[in-house]
Protein backbone atom coordinates (compact mmCIF):
# COMPACT_ATOMS: atom_id res chain seq x y z
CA UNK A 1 -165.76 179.48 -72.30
CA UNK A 2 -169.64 179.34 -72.70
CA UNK A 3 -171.47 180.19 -69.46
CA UNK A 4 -173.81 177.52 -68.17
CA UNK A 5 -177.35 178.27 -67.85
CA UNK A 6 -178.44 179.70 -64.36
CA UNK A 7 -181.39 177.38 -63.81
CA UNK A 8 -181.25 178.21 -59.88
CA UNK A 9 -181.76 181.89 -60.65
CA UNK A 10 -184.95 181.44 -63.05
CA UNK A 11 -186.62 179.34 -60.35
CA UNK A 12 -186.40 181.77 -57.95
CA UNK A 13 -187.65 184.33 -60.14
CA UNK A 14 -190.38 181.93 -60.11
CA UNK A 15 -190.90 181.50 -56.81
CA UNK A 16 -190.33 185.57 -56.05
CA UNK A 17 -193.22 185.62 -58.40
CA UNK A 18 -195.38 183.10 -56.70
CA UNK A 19 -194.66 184.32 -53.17
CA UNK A 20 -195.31 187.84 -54.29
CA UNK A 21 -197.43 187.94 -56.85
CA UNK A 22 -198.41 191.58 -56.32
CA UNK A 23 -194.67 192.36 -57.12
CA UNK A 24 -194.63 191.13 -60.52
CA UNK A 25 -195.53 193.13 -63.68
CA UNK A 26 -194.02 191.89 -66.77
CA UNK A 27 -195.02 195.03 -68.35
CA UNK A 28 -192.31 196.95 -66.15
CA UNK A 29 -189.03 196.60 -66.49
CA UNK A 30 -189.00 197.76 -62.53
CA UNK A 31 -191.08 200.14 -60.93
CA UNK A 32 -190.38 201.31 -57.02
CA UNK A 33 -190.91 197.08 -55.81
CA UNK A 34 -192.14 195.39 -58.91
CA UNK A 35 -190.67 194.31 -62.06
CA UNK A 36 -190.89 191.85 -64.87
CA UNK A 37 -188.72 187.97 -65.10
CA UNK A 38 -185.73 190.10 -66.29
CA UNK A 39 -186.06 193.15 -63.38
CA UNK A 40 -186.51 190.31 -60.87
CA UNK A 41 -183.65 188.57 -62.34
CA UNK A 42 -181.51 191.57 -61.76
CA UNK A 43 -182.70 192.14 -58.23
CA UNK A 44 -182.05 189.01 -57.20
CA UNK A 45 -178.73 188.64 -58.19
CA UNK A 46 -178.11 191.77 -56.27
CA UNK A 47 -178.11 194.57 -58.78
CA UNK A 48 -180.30 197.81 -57.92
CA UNK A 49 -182.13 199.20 -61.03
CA UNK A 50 -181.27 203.02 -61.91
CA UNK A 51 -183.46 205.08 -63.84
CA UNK A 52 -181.92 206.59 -66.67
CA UNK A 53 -183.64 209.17 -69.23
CA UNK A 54 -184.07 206.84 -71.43
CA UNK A 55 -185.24 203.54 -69.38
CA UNK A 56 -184.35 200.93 -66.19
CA UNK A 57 -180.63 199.79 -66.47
CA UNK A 58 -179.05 197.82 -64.03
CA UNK A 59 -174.99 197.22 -63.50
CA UNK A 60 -175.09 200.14 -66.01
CA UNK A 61 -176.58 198.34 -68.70
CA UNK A 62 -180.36 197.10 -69.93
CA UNK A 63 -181.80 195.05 -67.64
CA UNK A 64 -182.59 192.74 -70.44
CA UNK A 65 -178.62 192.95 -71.18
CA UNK A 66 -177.60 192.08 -67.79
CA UNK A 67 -180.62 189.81 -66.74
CA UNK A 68 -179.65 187.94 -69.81
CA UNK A 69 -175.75 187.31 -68.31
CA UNK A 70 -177.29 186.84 -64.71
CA UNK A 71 -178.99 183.37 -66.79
CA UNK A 72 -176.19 182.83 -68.43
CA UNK A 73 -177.13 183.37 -71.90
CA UNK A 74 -174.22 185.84 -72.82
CA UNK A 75 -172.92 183.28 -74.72
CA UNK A 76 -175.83 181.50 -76.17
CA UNK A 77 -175.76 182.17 -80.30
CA UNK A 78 -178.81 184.55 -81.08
CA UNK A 79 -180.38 184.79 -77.73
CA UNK A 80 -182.38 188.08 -78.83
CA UNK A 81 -184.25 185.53 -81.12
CA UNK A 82 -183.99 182.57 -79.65
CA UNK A 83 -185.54 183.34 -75.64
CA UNK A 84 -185.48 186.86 -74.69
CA UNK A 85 -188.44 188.72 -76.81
CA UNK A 86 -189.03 185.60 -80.12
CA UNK A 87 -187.88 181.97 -80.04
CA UNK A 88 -187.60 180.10 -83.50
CA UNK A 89 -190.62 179.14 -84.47
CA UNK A 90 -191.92 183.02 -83.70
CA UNK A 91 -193.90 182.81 -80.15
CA UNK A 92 -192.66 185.22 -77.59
CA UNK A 93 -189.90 184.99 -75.20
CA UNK A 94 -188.91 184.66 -71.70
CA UNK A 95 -188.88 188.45 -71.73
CA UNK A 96 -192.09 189.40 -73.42
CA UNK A 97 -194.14 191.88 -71.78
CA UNK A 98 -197.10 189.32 -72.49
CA UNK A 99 -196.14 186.43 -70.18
CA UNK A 100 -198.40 185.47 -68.03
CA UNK A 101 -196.97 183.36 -65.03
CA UNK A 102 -198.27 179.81 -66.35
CA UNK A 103 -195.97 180.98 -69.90
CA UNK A 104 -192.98 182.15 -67.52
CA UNK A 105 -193.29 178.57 -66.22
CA UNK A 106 -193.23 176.62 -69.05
CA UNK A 107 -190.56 178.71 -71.12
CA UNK A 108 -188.26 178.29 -67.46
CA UNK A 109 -188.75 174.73 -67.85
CA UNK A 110 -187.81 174.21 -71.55
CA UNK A 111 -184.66 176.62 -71.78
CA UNK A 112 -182.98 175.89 -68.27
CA UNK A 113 -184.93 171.99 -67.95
CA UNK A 114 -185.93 170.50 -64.58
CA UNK A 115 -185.91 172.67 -61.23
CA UNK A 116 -182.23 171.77 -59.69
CA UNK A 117 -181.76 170.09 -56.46
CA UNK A 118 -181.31 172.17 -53.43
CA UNK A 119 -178.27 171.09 -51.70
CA UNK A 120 -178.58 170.27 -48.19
């Protein structure tokens, strides 16, 4: 069974961005109240990030790891190349440490399409 993407999640990583702006960094992973798409990701879907010796894990794996299943890309064929850190034709990914928030906006909109309706 392939997991769906989890559109609802990436806008409110948006929106946790945009409300907060001074608790983003997508340089961090996470960092005391601030972390990148993927550390926000984590955070809110509930997981606390742990800091191991050798970097931020959350659920006991990488945050880019379990971000990635918090999406729903677990399934998705070559998701390392395809939107975490290079898409196809090369440019960085949803996870790059060089995202600024307008790139975070339009790679959310082309990999999970249109912001979904907020049931009532």
């Amino acid at each position: 069974m392939v997991t769906a993407p989890n559109a609802a999640l990436a806008y409110a990583v948006l929106d946790q961005i945009d409300a907060h702006p001074e608790s983003w960094s997508q340089r961090t992973w996470w960092c005391e109240t601030s972390g990148c798409f993927a550390g926000w990701a984590c955070a809110l879907s509930g997981d606390t990030p742990v800091l191991q010796d050798y970097g931020y894990l959350a659920g006991g794996i990488s945050v880019a790891d379990r971000a990635s299943k918090h999406l729903g890309f677990e399934d998705w064929d070559d998701l390392e190349q395809r939107h975490v850190h290079l898409n196809p034709s090369g440019e960085r990914g949803l996870f790059s440490e060089f995202n600024t928030r307008a790139d975070l906006g339009r790679m959310v909109a082309e990999i999970f399409g249109p912001r979904p309706a907020v049931a009532e």
